[in-house]
C-alpha atoms as a PDB file:
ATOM      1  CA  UNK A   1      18.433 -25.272  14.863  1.00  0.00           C
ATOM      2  CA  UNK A   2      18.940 -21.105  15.347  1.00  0.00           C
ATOM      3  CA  UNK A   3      15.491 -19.684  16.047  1.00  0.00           C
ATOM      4  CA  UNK A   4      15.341 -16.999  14.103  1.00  0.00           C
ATOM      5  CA  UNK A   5      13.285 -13.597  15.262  1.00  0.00           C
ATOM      6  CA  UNK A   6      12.232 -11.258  12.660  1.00  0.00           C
ATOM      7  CA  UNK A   7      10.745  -7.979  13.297  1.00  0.00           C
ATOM      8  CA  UNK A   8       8.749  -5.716  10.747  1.00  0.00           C
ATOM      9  CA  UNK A   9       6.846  -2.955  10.291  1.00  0.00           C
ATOM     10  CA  UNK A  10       3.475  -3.560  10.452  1.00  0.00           C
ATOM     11  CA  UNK A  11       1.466  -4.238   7.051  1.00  0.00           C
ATOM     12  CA  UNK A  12      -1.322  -2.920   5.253  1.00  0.00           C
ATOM     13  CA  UNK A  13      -3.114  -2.501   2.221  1.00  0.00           C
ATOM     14  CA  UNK A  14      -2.519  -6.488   1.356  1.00  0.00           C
ATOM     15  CA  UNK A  15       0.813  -6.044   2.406  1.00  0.00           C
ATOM     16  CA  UNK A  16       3.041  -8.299   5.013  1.00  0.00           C
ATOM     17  CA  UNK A  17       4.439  -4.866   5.659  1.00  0.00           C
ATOM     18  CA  UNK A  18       4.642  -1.324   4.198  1.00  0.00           C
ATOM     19  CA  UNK A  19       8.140  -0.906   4.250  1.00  0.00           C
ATOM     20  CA  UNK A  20      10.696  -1.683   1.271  1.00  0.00           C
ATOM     21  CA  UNK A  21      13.134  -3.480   3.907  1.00  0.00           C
ATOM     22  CA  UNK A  22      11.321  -5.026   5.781  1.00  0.00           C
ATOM     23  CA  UNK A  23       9.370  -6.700   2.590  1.00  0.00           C
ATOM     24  CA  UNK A  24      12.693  -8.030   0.907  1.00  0.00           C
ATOM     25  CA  UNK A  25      13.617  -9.804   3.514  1.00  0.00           C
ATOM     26  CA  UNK A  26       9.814 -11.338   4.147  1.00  0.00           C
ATOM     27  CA  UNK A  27       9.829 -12.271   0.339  1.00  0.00           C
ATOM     28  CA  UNK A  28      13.606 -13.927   0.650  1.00  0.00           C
ATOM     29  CA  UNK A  29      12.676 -16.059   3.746  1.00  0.00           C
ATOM     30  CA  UNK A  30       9.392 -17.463   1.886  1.00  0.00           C
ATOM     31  CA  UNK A  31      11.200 -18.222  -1.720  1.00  0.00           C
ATOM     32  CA  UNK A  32      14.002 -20.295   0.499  1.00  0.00           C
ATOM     33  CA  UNK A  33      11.381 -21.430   3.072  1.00  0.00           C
ATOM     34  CA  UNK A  34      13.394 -19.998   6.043  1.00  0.00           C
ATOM     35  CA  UNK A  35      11.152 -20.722   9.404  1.00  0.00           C
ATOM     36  CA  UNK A  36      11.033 -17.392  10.855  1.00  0.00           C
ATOM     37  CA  UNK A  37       9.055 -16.288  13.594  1.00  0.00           C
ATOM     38  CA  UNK A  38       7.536 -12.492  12.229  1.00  0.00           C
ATOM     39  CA  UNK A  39       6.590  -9.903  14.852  1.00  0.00           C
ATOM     40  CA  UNK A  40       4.972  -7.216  13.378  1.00  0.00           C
ATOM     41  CA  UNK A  41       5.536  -3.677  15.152  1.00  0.00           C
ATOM     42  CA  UNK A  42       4.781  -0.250  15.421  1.00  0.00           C
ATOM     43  CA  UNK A  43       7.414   0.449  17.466  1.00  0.00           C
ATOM     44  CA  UNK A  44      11.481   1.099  16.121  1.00  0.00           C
ATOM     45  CA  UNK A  45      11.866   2.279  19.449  1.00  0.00           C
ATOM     46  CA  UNK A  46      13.673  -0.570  21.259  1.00  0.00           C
ATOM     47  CA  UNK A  47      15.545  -2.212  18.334  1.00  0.00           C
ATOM     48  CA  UNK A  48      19.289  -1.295  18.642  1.00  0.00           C
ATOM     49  CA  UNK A  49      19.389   1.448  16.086  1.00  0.00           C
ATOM     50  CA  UNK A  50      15.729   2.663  16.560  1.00  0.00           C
ATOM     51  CA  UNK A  51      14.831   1.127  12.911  1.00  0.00           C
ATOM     52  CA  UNK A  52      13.363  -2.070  11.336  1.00  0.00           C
ATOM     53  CA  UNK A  53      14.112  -4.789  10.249  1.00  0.00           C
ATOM     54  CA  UNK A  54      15.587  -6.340  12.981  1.00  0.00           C
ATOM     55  CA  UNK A  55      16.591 -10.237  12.978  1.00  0.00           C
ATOM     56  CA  UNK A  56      17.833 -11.755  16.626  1.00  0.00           C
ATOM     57  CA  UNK A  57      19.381 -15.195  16.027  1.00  0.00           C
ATOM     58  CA  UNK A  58      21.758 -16.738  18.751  1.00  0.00           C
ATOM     59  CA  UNK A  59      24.529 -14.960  17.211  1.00  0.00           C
ATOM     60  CA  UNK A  60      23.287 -11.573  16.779  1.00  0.00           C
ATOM     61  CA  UNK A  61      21.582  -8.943  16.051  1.00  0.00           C
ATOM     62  CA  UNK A  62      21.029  -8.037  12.065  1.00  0.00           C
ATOM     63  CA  UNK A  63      19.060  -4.637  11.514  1.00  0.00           C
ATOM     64  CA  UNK A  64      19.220  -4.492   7.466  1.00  0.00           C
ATOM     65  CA  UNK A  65      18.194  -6.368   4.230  1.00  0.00           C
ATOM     66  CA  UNK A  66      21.191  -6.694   3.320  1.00  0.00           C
ATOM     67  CA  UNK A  67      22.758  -7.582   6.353  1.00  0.00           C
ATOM     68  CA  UNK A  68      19.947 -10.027   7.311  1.00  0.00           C
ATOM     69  CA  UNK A  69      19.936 -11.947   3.999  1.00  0.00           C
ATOM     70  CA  UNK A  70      23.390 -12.139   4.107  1.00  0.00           C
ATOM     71  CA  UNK A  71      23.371 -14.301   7.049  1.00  0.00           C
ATOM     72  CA  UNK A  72      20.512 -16.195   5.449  1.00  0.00           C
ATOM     73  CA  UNK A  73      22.476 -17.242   3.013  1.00  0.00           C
ATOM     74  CA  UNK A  74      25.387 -18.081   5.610  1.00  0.00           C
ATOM     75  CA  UNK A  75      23.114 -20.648   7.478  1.00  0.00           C
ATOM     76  CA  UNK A  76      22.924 -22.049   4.087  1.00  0.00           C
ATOM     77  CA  UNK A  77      19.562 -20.523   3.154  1.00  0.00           C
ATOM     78  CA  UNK A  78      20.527 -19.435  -0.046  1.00  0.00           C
ATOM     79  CA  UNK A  79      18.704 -20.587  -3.739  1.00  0.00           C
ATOM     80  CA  UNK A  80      20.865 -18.242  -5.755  1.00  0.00           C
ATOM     81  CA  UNK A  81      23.780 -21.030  -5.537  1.00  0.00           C
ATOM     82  CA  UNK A  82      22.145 -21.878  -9.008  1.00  0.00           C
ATOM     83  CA  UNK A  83      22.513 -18.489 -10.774  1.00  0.00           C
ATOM     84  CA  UNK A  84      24.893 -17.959 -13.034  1.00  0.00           C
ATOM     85  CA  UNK A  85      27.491 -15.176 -13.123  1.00  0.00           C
ATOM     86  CA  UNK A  86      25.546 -12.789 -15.925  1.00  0.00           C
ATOM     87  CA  UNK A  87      22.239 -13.448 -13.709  1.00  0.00           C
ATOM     88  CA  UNK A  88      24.519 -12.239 -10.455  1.00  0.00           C
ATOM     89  CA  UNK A  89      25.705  -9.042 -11.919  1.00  0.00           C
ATOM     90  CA  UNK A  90      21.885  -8.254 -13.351  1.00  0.00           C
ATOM     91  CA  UNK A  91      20.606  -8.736  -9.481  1.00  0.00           C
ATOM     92  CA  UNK A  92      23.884  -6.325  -8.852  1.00  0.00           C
ATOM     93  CA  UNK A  93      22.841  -3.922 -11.497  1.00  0.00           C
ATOM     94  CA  UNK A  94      19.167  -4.007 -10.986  1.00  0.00           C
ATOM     95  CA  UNK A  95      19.969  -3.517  -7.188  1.00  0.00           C
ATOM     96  CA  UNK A  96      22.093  -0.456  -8.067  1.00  0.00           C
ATOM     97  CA  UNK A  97      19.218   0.891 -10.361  1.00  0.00           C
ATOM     98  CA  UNK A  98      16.046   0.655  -7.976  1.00  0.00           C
ATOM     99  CA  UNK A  99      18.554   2.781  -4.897  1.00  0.00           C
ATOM    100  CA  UNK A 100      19.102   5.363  -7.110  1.00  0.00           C
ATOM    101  CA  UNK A 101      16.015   5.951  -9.581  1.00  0.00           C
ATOM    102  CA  UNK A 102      12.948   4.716  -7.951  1.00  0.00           C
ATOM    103  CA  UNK A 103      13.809   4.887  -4.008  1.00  0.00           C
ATOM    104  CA  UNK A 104      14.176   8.650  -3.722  1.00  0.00           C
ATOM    105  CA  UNK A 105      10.852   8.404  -6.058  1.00  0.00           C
ATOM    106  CA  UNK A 106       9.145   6.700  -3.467  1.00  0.00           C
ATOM    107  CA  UNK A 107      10.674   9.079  -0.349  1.00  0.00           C
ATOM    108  CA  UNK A 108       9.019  11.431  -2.289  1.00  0.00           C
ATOM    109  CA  UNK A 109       5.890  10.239  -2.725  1.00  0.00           C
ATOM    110  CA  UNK A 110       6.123   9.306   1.498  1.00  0.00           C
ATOM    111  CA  UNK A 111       7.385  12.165   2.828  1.00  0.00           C
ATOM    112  CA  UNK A 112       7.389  15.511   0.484  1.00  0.00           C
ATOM    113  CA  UNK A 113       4.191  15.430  -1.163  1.00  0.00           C
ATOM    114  CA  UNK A 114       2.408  17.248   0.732  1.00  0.00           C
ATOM    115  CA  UNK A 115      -1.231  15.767  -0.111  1.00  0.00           C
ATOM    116  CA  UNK A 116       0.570  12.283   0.237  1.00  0.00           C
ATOM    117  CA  UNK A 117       1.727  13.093   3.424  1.00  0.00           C
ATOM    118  CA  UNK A 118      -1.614  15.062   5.250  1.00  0.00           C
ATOM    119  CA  UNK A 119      -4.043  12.831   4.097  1.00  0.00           C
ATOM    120  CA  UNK A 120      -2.150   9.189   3.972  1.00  0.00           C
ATOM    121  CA  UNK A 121       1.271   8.585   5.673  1.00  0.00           C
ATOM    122  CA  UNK A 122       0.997  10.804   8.720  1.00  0.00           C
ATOM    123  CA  UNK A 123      -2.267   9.371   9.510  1.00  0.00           C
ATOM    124  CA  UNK A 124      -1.053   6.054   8.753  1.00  0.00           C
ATOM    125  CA  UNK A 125       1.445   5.968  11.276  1.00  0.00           C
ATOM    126  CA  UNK A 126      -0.503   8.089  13.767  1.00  0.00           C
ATOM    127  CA  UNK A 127      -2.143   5.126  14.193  1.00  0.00           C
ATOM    128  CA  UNK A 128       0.285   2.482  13.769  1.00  0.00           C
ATOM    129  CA  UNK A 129       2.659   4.502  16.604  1.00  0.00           C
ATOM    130  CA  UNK A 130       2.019   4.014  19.901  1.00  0.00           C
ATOM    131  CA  UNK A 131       2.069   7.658  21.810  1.00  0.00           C
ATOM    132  CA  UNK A 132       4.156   9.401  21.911  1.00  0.00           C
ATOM    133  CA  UNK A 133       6.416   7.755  19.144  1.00  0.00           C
ATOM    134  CA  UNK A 134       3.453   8.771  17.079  1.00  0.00           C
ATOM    135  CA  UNK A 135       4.674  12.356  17.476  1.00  0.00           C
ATOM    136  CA  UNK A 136       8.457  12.015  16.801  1.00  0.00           C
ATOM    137  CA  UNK A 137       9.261   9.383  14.059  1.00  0.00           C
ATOM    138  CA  UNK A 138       6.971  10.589  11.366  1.00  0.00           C
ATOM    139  CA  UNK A 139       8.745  13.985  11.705  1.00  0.00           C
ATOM    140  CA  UNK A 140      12.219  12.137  11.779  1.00  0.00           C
ATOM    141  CA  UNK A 141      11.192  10.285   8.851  1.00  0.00           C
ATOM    142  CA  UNK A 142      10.202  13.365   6.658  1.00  0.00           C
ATOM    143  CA  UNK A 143      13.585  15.636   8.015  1.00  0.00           C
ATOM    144  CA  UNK A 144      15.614  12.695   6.408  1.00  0.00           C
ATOM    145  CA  UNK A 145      13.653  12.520   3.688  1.00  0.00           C
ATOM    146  CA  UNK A 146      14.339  16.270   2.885  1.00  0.00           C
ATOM    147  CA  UNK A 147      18.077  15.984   3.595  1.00  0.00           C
ATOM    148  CA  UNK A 148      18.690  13.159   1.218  1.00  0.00           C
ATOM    149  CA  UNK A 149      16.982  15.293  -1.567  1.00  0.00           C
ATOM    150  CA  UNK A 150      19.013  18.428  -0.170  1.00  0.00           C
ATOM    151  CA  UNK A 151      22.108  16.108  -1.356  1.00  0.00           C
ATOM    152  CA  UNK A 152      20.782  14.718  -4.240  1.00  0.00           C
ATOM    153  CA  UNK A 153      19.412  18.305  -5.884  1.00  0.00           C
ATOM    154  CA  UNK A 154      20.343  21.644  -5.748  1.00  0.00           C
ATOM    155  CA  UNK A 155      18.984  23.656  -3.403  1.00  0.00           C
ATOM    156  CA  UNK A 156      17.957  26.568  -6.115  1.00  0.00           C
ATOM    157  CA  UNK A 157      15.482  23.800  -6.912  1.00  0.00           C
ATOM    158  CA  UNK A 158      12.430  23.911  -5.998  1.00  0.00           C
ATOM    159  CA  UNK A 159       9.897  20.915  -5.271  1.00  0.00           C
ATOM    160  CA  UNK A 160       7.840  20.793  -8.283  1.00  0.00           C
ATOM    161  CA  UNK A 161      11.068  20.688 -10.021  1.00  0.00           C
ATOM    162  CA  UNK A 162      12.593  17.829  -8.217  1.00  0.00           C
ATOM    163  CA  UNK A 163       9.244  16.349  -8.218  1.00  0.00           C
ATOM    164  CA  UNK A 164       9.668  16.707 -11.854  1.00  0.00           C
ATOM    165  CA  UNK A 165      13.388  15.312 -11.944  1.00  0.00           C
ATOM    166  CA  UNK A 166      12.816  12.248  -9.451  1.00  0.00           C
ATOM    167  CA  UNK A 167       9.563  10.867 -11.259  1.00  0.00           C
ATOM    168  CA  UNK A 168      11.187  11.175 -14.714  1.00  0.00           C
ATOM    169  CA  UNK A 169      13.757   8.833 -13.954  1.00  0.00           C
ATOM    170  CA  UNK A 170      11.626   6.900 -11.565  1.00  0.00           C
ATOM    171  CA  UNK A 171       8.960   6.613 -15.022  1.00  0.00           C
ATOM    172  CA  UNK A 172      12.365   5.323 -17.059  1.00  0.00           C
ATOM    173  CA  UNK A 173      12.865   3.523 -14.177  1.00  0.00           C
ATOM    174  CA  UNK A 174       9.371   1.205 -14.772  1.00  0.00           C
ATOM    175  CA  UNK A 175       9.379   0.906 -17.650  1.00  0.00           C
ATOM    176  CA  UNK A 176      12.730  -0.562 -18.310  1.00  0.00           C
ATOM    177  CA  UNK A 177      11.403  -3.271 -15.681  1.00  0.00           C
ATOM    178  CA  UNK A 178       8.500  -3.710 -17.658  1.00  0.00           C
ATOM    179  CA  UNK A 179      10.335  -4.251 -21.062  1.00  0.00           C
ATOM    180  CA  UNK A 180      12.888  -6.822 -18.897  1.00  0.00           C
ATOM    181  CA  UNK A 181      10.228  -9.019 -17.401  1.00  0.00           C
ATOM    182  CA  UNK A 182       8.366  -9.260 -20.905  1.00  0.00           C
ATOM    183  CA  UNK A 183       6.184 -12.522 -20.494  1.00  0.00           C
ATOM    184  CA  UNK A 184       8.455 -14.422 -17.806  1.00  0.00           C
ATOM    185  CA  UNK A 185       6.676 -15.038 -14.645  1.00  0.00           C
ATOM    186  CA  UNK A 186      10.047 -13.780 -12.865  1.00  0.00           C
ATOM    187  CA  UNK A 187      12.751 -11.837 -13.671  1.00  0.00           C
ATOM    188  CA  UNK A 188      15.225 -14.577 -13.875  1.00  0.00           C
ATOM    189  CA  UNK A 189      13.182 -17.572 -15.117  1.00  0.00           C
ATOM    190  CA  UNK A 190      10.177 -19.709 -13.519  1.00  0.00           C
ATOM    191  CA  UNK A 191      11.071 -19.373 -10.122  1.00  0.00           C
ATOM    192  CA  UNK A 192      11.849 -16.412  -8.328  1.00  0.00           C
ATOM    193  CA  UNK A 193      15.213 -15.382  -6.918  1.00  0.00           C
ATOM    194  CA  UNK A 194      16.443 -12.738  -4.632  1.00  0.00           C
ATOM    195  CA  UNK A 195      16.057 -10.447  -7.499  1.00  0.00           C
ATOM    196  CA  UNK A 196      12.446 -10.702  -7.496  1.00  0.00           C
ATOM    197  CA  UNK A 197      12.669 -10.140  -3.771  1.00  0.00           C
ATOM    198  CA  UNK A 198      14.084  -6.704  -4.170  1.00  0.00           C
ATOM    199  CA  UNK A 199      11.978  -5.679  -7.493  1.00  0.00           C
ATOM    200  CA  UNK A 200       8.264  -6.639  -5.382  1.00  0.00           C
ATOM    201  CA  UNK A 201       9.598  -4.636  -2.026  1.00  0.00           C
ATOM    202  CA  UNK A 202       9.902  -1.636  -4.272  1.00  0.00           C
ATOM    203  CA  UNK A 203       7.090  -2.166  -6.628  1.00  0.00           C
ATOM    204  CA  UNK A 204       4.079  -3.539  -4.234  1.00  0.00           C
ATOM    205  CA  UNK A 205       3.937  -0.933  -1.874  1.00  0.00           C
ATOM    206  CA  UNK A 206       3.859   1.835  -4.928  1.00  0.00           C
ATOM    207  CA  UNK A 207       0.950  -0.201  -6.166  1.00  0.00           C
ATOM    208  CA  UNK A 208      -0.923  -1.408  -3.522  1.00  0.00           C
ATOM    209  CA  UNK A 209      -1.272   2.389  -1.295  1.00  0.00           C
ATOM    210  CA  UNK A 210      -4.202   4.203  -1.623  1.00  0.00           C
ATOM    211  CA  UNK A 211      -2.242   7.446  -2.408  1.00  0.00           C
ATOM    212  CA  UNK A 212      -4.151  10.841  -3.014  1.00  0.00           C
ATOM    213  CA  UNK A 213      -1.583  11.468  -5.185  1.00  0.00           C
ATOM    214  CA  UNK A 214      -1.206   8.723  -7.583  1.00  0.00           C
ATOM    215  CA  UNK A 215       0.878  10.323 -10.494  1.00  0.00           C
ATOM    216  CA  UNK A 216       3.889   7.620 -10.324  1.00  0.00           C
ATOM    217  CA  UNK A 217       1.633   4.963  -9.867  1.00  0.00           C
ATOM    218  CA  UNK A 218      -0.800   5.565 -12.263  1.00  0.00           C
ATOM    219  CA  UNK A 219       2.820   4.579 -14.704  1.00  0.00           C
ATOM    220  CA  UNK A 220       3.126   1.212 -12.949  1.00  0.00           C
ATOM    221  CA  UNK A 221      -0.484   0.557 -12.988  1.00  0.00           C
ATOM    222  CA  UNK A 222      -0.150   1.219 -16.780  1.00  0.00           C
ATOM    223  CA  UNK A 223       2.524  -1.730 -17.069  1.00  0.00           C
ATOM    224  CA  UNK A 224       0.460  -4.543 -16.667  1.00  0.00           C
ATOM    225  CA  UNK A 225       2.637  -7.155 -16.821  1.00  0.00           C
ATOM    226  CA  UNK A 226       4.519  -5.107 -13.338  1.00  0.00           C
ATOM    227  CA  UNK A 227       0.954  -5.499 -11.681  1.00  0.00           C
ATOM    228  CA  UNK A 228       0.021  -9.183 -12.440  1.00  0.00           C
ATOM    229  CA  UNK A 229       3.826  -9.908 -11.611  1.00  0.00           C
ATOM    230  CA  UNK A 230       2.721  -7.790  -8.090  1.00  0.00           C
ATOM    231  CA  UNK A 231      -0.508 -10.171  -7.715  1.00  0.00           C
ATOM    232  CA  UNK A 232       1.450 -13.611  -8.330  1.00  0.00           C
ATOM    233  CA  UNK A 233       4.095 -12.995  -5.710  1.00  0.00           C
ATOM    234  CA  UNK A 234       1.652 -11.712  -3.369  1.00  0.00           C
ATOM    235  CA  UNK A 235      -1.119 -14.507  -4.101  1.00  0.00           C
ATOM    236  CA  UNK A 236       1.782 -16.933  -3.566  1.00  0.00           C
ATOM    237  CA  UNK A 237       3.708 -15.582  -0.429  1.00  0.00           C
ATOM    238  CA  UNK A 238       0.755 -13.369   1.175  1.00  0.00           C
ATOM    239  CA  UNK A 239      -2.202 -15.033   0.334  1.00  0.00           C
ATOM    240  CA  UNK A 240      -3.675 -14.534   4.011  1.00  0.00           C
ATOM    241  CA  UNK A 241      -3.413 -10.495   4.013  1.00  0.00           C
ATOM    242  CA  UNK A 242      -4.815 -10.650   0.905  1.00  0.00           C
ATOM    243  CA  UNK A 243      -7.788 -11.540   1.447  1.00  0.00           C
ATOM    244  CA  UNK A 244      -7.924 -10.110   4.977  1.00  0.00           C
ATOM    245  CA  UNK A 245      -7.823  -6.758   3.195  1.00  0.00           C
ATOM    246  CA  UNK A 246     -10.553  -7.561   0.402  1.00  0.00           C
ATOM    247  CA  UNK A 247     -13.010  -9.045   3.306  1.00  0.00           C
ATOM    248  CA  UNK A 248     -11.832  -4.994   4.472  1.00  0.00           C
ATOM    249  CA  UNK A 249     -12.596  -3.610   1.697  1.00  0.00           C
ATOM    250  CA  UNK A 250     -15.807  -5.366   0.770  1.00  0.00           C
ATOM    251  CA  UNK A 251     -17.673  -4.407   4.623  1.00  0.00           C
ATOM    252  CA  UNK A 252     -15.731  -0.845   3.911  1.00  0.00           C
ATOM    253  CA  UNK A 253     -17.793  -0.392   0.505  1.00  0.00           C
ATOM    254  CA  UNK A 254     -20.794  -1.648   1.893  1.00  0.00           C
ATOM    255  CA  UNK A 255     -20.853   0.409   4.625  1.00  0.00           C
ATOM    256  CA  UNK A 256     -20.261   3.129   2.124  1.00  0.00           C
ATOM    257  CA  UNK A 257     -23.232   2.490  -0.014  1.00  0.00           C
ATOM    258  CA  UNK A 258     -25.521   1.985   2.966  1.00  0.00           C
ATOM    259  CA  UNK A 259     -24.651   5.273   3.926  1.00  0.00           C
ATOM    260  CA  UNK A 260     -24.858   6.651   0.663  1.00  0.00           C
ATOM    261  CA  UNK A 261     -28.293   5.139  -0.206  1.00  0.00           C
ATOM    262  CA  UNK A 262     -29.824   6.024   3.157  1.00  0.00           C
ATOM    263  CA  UNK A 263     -30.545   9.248   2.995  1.00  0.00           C
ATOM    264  CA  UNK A 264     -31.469   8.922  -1.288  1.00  0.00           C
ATOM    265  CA  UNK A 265     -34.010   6.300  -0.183  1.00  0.00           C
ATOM    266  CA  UNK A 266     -35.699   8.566   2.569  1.00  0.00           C
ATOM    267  CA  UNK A 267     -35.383  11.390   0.089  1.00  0.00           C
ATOM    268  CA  UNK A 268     -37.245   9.237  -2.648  1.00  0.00           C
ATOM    269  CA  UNK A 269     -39.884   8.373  -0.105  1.00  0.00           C
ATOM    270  CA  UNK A 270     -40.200  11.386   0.589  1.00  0.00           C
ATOM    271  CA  UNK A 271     -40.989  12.749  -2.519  1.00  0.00           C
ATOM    272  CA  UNK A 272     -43.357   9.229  -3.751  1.00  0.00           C
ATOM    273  CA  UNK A 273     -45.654  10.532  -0.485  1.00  0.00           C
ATOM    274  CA  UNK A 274     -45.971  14.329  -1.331  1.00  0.00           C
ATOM    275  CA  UNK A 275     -46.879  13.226  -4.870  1.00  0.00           C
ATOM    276  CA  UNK A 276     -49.570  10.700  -3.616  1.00  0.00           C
ATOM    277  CA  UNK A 277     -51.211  13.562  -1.457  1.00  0.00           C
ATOM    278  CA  UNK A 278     -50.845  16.045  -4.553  1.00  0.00           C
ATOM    279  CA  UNK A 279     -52.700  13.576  -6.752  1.00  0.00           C
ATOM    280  CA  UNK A 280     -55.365  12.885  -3.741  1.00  0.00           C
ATOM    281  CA  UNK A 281     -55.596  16.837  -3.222  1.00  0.00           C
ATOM    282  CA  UNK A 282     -56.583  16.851  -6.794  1.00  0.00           C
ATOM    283  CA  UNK A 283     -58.624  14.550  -7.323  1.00  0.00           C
ATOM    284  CA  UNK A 284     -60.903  15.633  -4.303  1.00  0.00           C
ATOM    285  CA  UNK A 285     -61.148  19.069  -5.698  1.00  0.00           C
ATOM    286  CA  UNK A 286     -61.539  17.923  -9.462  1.00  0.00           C
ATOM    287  CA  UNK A 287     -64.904  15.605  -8.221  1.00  0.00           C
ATOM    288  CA  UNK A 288     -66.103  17.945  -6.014  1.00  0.00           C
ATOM    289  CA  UNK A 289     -65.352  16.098  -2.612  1.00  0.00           C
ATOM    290  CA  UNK A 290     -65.001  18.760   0.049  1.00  0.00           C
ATOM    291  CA  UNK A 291     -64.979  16.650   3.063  1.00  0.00           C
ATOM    292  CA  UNK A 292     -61.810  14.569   3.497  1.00  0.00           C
ATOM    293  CA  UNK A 293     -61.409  12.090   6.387  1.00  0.00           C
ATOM    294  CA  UNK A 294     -58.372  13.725   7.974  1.00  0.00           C
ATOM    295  CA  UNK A 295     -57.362  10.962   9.965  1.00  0.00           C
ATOM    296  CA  UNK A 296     -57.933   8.532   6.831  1.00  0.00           C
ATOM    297  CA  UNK A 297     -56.018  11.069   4.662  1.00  0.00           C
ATOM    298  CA  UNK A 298     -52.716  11.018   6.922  1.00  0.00           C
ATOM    299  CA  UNK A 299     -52.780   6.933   7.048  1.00  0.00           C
ATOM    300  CA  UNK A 300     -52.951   7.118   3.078  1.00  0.00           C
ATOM    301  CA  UNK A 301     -49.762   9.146   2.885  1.00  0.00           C
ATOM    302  CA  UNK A 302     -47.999   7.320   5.546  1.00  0.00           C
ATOM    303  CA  UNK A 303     -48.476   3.912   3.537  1.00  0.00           C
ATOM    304  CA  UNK A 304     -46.370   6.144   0.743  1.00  0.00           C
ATOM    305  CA  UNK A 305     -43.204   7.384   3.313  1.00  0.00           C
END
């Protein structure tokens, strides 16, 4: 049997990976059950055309989702066999749909918006570059960014107006996925297809980021049935990073509140001791005790701090 090498970007946030690529083809191989072996990078670097995914099999090298799940479904890896010819041409036309209306929506979100891009993605893969790559690709990735928007818009526009243009449709967009998946676990029935596989690679990392600018996915986080459809592909396929990331969370958040409630507690104490001594102080005065133990006094208001 072919071993089969796959190489990703590096996940986060619950995700097998952040990239839209990269997670198709990680949700195809686990609906077919293709034995893969994953290697999870920071480094585009050394593949052939310095981007990822990359699959090496004993026939070649495959550096695209569509490429790579094409020859999936030549080594007979393949479960949309049962599909019939109106559920082909909706994965066709749904395809079509999420390339041009909620793709450049996403580039945007990565690589244009500015508080998107300072406070979340160039940090992100500051740290998930080794130096100096670190230095190059998230610049690459943002110049390309600009240039497909340079083609797609006029360049009288400016960005809050193509901000404006791209999350419109990207809006329509959602919620024409929402209205399509109604109830259904899937998009195509009770089990999910390569459909599904394209829809969550879009949808999960829009969901799951912690972006400082969430416009776009404050919409997806308002179609509800999008977000539990999100969960049940991810608690089926990726139940591991899942909870990897809430055990993250969880010691993040408590390392938050102890840091938070430090200083309030010491403050409190603080204040519970000075009060002590003021109701001492008058007492003393109100009786007419003039001598006060010093020493005693000071281990009183200690017991209170």
């Amino acid at each position: 049997m072919d071993i089969l090498e796959l190489n990703v970007w590096k996940g986060d946030w619950g995700l097998p990976s952040v990239d839209v690529e990269c997670l198709q083809v990680l949700v195809y191989a686990k609906i077919n059950g293709i034995p893969l072996k994953v290697n999870t990078s920071g480094n585009p670097f050394k593949t052939p055309n310095g981007k990822l995914p990359v699959l090496k099999s004993s026939i070649g090298t495959f550096d695209t989702a569509k490429a790579i799940i094409e020859y999936f479904r030549q080594q007979n890896y393949n479960a949309e066999y049962q599909l019939n010819g109106k559920q082909c041409a909706k994965v066709l036309a749904y395809d079509t749909m999420l390339k041009e209306k909620l793709f450049p929506a996403l580039q945007f979100i990565w690589w244009l918006d500015e508080r998107n891009v300072n406070d979340l993605i160039r940090p992100w893969y500051y740290r998930a570059l080794p130096f100096p790559l670190n230095l190059y690709y998230p610049g690459k990735f943002e110049r390309q960014a600009h240039v497909m928007f340079e083609t797609l818009y006029s360049v009288k526009d400016d960005i809050t107006v193509m901000e404006n243009k791209v999350y419109s449709e990207a809006q329509k967009c959602l919620t024409l996925l929402s209205t399509s998946l109604g109830d259904l676990d899937y998009f195509l029935g009770t089990e999910p297809t390569v459909l599904d596989a394209i829809i969550y690679s879009y949808l999960a990392p829009l969901l799951k980021a912690p972006l400082p600018n969430p416009a776009l996915q404050n919409h997806l986080k308002a179609c509800t049935n999008l977000v539990q459809y999100i969960s049940r592909i991810s608690e089926r396929y990726f139940k591991d990073e899942c909870r990897e990331y809430k055990t993250k969370e969880n010691v993040r958040d408590m390392r938050r509140y102890s840091e938070n409630e430090f200083p309030n507690k010491r403050r409190n104490q603080i204040f519970a001791g000075l009060f002590a001594a003021l109701v001492m102080s008058t007492y003393v005065f109100s009786t007419g005790i003039l001598e006060v133990n010093i020493f005693y006094a000071v281990q009183l208001i200690s017991l209170y701090i």
